[in-house]
C-alpha atoms as a PDB file:
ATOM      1  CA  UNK A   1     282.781 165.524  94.103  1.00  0.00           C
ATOM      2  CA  UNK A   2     283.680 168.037  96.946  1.00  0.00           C
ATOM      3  CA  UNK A   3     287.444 169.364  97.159  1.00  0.00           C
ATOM      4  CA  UNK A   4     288.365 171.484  99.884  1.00  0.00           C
ATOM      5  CA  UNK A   5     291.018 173.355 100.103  1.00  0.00           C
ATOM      6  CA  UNK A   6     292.331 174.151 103.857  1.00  0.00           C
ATOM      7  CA  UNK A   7     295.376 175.806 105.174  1.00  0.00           C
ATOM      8  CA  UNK A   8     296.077 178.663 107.396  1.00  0.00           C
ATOM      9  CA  UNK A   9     295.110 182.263 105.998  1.00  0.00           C
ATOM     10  CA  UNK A  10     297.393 183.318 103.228  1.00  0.00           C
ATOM     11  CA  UNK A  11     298.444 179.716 101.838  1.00  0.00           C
ATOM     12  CA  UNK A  12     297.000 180.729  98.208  1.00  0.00           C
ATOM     13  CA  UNK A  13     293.713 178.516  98.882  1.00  0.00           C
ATOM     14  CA  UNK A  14     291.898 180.873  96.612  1.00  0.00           C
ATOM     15  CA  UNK A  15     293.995 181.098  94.238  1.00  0.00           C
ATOM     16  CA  UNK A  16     294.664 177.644  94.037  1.00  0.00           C
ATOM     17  CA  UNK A  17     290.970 177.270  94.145  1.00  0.00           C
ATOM     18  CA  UNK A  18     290.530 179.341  90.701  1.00  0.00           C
ATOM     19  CA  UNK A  19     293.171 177.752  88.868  1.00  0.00           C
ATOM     20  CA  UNK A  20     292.620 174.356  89.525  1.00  0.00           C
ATOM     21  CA  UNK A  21     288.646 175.156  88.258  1.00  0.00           C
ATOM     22  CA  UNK A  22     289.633 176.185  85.248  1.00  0.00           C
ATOM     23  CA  UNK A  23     291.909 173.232  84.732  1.00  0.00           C
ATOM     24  CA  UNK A  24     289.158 170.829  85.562  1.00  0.00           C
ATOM     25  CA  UNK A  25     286.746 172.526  83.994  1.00  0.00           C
ATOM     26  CA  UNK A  26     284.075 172.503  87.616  1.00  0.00           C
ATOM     27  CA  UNK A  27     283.149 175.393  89.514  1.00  0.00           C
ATOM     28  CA  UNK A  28     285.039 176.887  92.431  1.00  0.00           C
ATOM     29  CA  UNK A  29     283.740 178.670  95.363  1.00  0.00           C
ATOM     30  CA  UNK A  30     285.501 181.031  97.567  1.00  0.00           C
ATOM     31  CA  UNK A  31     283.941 180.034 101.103  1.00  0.00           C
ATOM     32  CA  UNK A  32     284.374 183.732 102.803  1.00  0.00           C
ATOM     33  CA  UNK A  33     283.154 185.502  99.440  1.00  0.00           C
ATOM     34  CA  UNK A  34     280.375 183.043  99.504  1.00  0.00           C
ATOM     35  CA  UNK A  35     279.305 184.443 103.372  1.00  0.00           C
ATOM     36  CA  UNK A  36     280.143 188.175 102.421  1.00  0.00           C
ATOM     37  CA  UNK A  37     277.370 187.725  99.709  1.00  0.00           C
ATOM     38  CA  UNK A  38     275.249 185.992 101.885  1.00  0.00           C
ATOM     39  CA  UNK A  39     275.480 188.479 104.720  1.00  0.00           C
ATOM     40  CA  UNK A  40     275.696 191.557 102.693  1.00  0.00           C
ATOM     41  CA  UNK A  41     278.688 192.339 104.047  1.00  0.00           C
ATOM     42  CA  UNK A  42     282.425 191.958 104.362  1.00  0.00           C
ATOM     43  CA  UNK A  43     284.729 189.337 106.716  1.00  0.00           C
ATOM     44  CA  UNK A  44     285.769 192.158 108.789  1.00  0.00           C
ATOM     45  CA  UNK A  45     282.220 194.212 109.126  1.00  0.00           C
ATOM     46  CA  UNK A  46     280.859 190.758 110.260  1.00  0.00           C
ATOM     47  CA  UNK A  47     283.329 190.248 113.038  1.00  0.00           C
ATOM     48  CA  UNK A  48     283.091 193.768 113.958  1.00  0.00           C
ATOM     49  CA  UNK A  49     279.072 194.505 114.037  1.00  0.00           C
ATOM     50  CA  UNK A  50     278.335 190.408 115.341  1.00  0.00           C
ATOM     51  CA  UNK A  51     281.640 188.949 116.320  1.00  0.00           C
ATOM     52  CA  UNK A  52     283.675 185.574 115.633  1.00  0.00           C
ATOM     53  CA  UNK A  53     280.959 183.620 116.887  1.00  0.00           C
ATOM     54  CA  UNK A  54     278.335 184.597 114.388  1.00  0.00           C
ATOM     55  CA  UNK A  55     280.735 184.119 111.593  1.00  0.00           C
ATOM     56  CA  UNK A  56     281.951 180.360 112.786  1.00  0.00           C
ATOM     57  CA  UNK A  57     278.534 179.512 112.843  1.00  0.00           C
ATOM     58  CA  UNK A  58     277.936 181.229 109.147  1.00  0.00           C
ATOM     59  CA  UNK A  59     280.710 179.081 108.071  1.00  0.00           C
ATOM     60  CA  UNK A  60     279.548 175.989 109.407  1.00  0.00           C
ATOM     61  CA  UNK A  61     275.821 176.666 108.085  1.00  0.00           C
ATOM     62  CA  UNK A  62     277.745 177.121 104.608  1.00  0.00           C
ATOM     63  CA  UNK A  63     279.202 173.625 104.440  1.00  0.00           C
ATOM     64  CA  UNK A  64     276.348 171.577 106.086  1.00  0.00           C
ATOM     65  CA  UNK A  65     273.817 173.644 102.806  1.00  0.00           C
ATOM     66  CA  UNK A  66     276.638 171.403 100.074  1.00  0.00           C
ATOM     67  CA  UNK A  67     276.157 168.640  98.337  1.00  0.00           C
ATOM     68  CA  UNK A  68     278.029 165.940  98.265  1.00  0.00           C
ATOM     69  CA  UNK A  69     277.387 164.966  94.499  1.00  0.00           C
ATOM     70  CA  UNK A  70     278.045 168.264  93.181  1.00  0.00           C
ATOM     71  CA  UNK A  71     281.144 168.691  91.752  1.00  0.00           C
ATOM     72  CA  UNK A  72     282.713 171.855  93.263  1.00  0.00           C
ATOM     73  CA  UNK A  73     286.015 173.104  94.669  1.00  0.00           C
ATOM     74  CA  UNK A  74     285.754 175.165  98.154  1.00  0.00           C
ATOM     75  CA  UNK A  75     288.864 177.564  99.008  1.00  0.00           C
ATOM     76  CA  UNK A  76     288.095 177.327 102.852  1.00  0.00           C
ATOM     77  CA  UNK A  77     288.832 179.959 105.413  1.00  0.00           C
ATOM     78  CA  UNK A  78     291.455 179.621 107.351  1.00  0.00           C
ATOM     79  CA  UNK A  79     289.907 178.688 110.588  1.00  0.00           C
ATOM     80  CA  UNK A  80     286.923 176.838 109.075  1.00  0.00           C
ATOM     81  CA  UNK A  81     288.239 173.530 109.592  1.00  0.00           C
ATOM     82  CA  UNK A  82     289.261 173.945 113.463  1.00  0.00           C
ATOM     83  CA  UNK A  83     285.610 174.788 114.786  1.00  0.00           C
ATOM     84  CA  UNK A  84     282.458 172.593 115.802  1.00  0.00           C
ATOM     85  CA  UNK A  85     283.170 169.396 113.577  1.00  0.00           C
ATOM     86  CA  UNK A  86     283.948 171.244 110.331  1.00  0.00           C
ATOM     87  CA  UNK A  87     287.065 168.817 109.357  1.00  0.00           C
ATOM     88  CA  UNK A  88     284.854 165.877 109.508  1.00  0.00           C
ATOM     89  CA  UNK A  89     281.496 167.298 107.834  1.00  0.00           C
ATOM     90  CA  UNK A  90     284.387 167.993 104.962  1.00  0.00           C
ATOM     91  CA  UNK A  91     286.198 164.789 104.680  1.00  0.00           C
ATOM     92  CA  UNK A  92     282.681 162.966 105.082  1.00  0.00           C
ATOM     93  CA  UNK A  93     281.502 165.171 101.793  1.00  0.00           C
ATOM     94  CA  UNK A  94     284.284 164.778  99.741  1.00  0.00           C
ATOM     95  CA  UNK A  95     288.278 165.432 100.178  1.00  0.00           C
ATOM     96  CA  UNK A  96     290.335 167.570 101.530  1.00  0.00           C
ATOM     97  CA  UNK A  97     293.453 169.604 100.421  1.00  0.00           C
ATOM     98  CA  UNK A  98     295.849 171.332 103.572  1.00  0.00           C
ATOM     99  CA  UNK A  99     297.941 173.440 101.643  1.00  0.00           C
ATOM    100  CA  UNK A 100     300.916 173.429 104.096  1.00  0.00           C
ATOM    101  CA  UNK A 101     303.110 175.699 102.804  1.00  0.00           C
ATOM    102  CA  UNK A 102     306.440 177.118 104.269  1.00  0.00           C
ATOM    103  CA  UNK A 103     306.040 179.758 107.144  1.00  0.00           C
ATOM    104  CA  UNK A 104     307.692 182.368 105.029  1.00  0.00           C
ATOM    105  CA  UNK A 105     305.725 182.362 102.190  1.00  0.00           C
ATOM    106  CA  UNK A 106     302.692 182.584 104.032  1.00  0.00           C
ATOM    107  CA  UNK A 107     303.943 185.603 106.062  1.00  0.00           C
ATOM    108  CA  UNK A 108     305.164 187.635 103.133  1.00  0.00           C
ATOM    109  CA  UNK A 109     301.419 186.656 101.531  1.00  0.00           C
ATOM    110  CA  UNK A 110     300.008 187.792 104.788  1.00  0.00           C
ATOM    111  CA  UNK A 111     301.853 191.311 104.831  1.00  0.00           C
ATOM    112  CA  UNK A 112     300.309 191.987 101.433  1.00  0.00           C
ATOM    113  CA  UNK A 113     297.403 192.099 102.719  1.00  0.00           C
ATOM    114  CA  UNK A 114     296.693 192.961 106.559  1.00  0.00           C
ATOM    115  CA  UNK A 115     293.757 195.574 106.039  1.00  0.00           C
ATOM    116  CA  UNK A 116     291.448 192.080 104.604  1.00  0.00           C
ATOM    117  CA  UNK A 117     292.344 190.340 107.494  1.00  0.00           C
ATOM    118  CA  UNK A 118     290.647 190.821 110.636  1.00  0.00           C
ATOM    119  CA  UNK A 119     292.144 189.178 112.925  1.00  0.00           C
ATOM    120  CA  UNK A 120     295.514 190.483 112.037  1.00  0.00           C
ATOM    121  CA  UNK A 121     294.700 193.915 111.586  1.00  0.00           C
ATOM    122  CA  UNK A 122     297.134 196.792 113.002  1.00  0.00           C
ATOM    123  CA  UNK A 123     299.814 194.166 113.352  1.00  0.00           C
ATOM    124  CA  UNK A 124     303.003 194.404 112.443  1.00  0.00           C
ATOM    125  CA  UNK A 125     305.284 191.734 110.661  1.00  0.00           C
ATOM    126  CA  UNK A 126     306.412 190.188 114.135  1.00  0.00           C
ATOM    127  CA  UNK A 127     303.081 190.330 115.558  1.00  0.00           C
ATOM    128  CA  UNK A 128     301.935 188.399 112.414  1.00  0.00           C
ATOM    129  CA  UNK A 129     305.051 185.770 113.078  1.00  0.00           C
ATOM    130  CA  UNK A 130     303.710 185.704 116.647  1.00  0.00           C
ATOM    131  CA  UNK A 131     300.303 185.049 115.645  1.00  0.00           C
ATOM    132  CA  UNK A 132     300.808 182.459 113.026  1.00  0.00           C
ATOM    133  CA  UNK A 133     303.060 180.496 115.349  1.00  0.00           C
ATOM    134  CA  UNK A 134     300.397 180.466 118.362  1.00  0.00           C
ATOM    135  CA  UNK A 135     297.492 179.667 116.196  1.00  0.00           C
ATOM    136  CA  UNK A 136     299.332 177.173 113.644  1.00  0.00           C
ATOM    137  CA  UNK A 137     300.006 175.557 116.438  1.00  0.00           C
ATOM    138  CA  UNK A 138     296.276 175.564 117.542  1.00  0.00           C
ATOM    139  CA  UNK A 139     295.187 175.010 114.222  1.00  0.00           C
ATOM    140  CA  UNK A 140     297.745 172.292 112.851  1.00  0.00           C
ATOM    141  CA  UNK A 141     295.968 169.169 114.505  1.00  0.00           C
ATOM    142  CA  UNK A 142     293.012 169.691 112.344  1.00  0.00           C
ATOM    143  CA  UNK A 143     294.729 170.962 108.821  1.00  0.00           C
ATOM    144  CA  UNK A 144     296.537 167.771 109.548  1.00  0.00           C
ATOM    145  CA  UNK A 145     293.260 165.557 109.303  1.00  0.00           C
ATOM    146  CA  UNK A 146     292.619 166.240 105.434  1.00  0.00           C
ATOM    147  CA  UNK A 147     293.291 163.910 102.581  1.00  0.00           C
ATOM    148  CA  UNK A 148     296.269 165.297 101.128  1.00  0.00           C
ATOM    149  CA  UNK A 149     298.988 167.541 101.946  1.00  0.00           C
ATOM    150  CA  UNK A 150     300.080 169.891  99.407  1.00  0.00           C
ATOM    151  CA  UNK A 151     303.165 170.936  99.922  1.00  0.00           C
ATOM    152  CA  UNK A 152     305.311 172.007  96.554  1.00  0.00           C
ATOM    153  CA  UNK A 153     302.333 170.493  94.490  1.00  0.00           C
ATOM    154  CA  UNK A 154     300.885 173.280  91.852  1.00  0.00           C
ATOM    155  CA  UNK A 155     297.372 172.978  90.527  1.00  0.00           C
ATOM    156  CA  UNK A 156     298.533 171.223  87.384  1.00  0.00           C
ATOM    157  CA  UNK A 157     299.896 168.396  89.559  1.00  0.00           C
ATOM    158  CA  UNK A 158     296.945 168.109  91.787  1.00  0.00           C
ATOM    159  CA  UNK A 159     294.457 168.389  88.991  1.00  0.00           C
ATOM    160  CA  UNK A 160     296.131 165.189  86.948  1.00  0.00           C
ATOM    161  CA  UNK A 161     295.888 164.036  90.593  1.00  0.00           C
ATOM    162  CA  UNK A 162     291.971 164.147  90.344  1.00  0.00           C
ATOM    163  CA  UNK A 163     291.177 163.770  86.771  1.00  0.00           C
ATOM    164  CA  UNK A 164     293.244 160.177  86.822  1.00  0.00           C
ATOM    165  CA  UNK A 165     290.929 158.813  89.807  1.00  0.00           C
ATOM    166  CA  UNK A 166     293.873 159.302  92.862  1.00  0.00           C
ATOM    167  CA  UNK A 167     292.125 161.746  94.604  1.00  0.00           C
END
């Protein structure tokens, strides 16, 4: 089976991703690595040399090309699951994980790491606030249409989650 892991940028869907593989013992795919290789190139030369555009459309090529019968975990990008109909190709494939996590963590995650973020490059920390509050806000309606929410949940409790049938 499918599980995708959605939340906003900087929710730890990677590295939730890579530990709950090796717990289950399936693969795990980071969806923006996945692209990078594809293209050649990184997230932010892809945006910069083609735009957003191109790269919502590489994402949404990306998840029509899976399989529904292969067993596979998919860290999402942030903003995968709010264009075309992204949240429903995903929860018709398999399920899906919205890693909701509290505004400050995701911030101080975000900080860490500005220069691999495009859209939030040159920013400073109240920018970022600024930025996650407009486009949670945007971006909320269709985290909110996954399976599950994880919340406090850690990748041991979500992988007992799968392994006994509940998910």
């Amino acid at each position: 089976m499918l599980y995708f892991l959605v939340g906003f940028m900087g929710s730890g869907k990677s590295h939730m991703g890579r530990r709950l593989a090796k717990q289950l013992g399936i693969p795990w795919v980071d969806m923006d690595k996945e692209i990078e290789r594809a293209e050649g190139r990184t997230i932010n030369d892809i945006f910069a040399e083609s735009g957003e555009d191109y790269f919502r459309q590489l994402e949404r090529d990306y998840l029509l090309q899976l399989d529904k019968d292969q067993d596979l975990i998919v860290a999402t990008g942030g903003g995968a699951p709010c264009f075309y109909d992204n949240m429903k190709t995903m929860n018709e494939k398999g399920r899906t994980l919205y890693l909701n996590r509290k505004k400050e963590v995701v911030i101080a995650q975000l900080m860490k790491g500005l220069h691999r973020r495009p859209l939030l490059k040159g920013k400073t920390q109240e920018q970022v606030m600024e930025y996650y509050d407009a486009v949670m806000k945007e971006r909320r309606p269709y985290y909110e249409q996954a399976t599950i929410f994880v919340e406090e949940l850690n990748y041991l409790d979500i992988a007992q989650m799968i392994s006994s049938g509940w998910l």
